[in-house]
N, C-alpha and C. Protein backbone atom coordinates (compact mmCIF):
# COMPACT_ATOMS: atom_id res chain seq x y z
N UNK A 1 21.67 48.05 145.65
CA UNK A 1 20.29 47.65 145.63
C UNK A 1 20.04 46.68 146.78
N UNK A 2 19.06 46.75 146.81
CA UNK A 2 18.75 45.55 148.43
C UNK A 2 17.01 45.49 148.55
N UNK A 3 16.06 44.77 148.95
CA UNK A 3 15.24 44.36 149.21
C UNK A 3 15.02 43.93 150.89
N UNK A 4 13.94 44.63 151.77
CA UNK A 4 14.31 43.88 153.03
C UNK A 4 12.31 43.58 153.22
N UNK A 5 12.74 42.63 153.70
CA UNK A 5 10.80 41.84 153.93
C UNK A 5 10.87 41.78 155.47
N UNK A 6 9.44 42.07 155.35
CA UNK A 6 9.42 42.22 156.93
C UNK A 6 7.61 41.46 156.71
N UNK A 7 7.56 40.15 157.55
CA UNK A 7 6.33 39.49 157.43
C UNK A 7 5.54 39.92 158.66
N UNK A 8 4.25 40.19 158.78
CA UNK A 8 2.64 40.70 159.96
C UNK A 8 2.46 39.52 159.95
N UNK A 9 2.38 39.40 161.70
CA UNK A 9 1.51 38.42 162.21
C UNK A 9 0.38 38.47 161.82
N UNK A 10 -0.12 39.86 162.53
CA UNK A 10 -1.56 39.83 162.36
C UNK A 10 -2.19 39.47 160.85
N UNK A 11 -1.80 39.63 159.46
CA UNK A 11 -2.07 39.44 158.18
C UNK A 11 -1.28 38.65 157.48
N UNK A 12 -1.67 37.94 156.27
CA UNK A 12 -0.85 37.36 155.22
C UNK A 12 -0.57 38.31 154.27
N UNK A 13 0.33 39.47 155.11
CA UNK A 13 1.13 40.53 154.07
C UNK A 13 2.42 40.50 154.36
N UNK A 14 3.46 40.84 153.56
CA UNK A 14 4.63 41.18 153.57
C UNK A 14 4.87 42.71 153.63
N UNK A 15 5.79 43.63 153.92
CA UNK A 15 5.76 44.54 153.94
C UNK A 15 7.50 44.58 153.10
N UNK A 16 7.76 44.84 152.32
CA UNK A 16 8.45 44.86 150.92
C UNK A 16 9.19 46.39 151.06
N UNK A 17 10.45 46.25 151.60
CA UNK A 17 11.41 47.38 151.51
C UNK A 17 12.50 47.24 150.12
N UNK A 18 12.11 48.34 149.16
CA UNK A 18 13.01 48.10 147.99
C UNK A 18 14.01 49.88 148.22
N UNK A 19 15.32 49.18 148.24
CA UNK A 19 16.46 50.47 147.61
C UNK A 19 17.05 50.01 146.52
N UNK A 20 17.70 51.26 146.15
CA UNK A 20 17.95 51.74 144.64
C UNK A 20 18.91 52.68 144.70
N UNK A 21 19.75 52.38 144.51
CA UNK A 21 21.47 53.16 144.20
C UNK A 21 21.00 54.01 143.28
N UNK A 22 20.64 55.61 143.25
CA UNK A 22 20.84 56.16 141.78
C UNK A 22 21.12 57.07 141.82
N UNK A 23 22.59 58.01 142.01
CA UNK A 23 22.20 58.93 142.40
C UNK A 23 21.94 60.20 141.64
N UNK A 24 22.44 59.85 140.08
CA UNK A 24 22.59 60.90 139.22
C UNK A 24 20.63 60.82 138.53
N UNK A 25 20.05 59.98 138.73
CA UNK A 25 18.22 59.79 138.61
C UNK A 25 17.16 61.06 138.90
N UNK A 26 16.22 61.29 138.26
CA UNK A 26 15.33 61.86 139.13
C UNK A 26 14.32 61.09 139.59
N UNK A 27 13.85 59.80 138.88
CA UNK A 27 12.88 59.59 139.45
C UNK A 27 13.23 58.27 139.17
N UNK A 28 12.37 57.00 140.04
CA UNK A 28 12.63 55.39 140.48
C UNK A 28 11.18 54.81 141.06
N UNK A 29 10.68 53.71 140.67
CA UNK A 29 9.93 53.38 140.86
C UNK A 29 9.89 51.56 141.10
N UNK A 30 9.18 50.38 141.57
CA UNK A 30 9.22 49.35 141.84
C UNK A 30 8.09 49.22 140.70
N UNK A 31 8.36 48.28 139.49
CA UNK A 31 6.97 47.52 138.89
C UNK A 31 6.89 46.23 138.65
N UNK A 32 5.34 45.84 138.52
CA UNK A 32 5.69 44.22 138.77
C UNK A 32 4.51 43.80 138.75
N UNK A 33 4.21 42.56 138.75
CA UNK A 33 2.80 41.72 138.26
C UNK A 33 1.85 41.92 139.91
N UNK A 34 3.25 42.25 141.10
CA UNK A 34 1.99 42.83 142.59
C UNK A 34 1.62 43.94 142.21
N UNK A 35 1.80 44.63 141.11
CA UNK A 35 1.32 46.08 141.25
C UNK A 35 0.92 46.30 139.62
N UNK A 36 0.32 45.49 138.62
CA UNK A 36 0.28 45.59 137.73
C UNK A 36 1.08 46.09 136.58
N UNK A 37 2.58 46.11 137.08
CA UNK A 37 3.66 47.34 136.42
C UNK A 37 3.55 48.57 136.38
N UNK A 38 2.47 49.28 137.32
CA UNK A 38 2.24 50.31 136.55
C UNK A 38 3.87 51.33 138.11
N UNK A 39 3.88 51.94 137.30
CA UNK A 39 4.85 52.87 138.08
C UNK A 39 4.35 53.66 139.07
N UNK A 40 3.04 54.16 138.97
CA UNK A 40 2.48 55.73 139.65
C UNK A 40 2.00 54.53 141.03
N UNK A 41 1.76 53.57 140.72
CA UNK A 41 1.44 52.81 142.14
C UNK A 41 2.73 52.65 143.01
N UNK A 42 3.79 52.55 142.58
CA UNK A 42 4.76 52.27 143.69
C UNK A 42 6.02 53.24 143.55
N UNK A 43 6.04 54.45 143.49
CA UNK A 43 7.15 55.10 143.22
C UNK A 43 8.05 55.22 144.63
N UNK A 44 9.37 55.46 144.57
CA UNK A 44 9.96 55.47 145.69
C UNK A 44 10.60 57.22 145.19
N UNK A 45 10.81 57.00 146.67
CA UNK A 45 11.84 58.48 147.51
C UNK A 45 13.06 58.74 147.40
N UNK A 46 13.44 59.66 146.86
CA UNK A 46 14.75 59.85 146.72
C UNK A 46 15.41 60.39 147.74
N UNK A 47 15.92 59.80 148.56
CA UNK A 47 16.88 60.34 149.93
C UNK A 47 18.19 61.42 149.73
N UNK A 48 18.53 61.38 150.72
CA UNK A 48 19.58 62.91 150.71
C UNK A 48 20.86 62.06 150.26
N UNK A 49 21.72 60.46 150.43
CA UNK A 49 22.35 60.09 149.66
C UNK A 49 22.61 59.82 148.61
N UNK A 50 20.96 59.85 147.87
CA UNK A 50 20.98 59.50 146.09
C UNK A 50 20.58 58.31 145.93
N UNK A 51 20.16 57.95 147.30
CA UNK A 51 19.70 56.19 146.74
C UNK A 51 17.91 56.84 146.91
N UNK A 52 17.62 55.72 146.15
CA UNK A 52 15.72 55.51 146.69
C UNK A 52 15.11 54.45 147.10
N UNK A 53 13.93 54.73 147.91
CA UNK A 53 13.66 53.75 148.87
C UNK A 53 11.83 54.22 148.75
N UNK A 54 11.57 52.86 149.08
CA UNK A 54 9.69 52.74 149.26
C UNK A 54 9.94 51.18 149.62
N UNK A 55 8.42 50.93 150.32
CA UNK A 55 8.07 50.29 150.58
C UNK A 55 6.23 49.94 150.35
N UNK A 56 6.34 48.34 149.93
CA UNK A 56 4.84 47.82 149.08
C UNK A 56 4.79 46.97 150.12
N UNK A 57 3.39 46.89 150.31
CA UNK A 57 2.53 45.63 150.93
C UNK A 57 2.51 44.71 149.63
N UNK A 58 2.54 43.37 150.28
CA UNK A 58 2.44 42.31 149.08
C UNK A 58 2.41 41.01 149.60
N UNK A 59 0.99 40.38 149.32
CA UNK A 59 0.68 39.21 150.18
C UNK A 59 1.47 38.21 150.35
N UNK A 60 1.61 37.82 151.29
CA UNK A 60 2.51 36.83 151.33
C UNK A 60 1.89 35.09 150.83
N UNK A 61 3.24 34.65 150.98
CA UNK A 61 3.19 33.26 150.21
C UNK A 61 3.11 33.39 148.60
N UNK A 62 3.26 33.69 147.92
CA UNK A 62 3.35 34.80 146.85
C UNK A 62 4.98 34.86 146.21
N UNK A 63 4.89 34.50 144.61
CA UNK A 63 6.25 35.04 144.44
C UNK A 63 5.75 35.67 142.71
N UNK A 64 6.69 37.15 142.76
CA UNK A 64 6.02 38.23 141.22
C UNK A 64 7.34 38.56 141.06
N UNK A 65 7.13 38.84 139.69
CA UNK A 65 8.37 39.34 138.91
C UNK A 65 8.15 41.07 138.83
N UNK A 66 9.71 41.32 138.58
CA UNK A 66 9.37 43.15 139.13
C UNK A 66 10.65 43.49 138.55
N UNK A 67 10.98 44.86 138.30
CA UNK A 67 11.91 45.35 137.90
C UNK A 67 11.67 47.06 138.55
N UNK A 68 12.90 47.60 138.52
CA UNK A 68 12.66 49.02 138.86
C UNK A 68 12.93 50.12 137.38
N UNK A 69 12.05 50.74 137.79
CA UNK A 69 12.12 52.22 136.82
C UNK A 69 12.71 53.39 137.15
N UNK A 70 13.78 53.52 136.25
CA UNK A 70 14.62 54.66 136.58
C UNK A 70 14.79 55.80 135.78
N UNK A 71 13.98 56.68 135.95
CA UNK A 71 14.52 58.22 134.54
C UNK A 71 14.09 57.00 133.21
N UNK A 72 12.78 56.13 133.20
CA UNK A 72 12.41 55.91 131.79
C UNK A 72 13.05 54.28 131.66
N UNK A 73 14.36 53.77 132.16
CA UNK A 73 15.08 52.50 131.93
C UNK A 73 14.38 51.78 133.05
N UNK A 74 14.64 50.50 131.95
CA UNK A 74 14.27 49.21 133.43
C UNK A 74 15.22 48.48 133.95
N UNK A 75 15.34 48.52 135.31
CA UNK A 75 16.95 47.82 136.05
C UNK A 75 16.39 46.64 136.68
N UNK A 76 17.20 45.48 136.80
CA UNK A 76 16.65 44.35 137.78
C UNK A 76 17.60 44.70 138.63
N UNK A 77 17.02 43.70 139.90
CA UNK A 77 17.83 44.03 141.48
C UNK A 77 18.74 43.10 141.21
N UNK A 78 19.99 43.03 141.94
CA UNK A 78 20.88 42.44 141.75
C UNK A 78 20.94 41.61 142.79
N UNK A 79 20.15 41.62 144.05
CA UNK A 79 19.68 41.07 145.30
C UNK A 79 18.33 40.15 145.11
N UNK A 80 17.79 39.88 143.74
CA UNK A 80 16.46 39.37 143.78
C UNK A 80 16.77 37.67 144.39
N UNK A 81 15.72 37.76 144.67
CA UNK A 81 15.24 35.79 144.64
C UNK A 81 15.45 35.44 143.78
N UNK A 82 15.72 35.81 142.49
CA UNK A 82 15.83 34.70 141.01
C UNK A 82 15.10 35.50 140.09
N UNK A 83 15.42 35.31 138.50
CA UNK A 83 15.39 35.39 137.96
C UNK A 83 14.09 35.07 136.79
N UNK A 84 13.16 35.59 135.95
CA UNK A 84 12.72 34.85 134.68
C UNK A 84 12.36 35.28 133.59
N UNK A 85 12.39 34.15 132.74
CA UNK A 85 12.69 34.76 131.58
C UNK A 85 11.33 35.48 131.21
N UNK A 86 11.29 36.31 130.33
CA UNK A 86 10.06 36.92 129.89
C UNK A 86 10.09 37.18 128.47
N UNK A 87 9.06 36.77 127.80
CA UNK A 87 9.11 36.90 126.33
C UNK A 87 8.71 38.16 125.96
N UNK A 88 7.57 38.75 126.87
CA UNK A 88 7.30 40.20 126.47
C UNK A 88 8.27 41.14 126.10
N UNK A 89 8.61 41.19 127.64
CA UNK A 89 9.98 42.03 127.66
C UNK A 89 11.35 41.68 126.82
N UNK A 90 11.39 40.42 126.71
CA UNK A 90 12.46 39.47 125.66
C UNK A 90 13.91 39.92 126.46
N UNK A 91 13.62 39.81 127.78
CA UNK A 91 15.04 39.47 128.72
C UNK A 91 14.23 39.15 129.99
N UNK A 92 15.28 39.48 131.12
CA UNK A 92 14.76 38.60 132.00
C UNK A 92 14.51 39.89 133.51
N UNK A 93 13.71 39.16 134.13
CA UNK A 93 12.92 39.85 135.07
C UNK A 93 13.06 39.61 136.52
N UNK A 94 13.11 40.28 137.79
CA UNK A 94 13.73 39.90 138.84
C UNK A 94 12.61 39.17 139.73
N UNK A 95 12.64 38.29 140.53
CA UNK A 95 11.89 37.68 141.28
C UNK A 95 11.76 37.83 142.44
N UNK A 96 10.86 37.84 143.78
CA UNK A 96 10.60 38.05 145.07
C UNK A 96 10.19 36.75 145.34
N UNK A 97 10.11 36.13 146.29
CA UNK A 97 9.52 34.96 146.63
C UNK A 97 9.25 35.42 148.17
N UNK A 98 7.70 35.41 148.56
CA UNK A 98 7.83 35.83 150.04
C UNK A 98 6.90 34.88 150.39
């Protein structure tokens, strides 16, 4: 798993590279309070190695909790900024800080 940020001059956006080791998956997605959780907004690509990859705009100065969706399960990155707890979910949730 890995996360790579890439910050615009020209804007206060981040441009938010998320991979995802999966290779036995069909489908992977990024969700999170930048994207309301919903999945169909940020789904990623499944490449010819089995990992998946997308990339989100996401304003910067800004830090959201997110997890990825995999075939239905929710995985945290193992690369996040940190960690929090969440009562909804009643475990814990991965963090970006950009």
């Amino acid at each position: 798993m890995a996360i790579k940020k890439q910050f615009l001059k020209s804007k206060p956006i981040c441009k938010v590279t998320f991979t995802v080791a999966a290779k036995e998956a069909n489908n992977a997605a990024v969700v999170g309070s930048f994207n309301e959780w919903n999945a169909e907004s940020a789904p990623l690509k499944k490449l010819k190695n089995g990992s998946f990859k997308g990339t989100v705009n996401i304003e910067a100065n800004t830090s959201h909790e997110f997890k990825y969706l995999i075939d239905g399960t929710f995985v945290n990155e193992t690369e996040a900024d940190g960690y929090a707890w969440n009562d909804y979910a009643g475990g814990e949730n991965s963090l970006i800080t950009l």
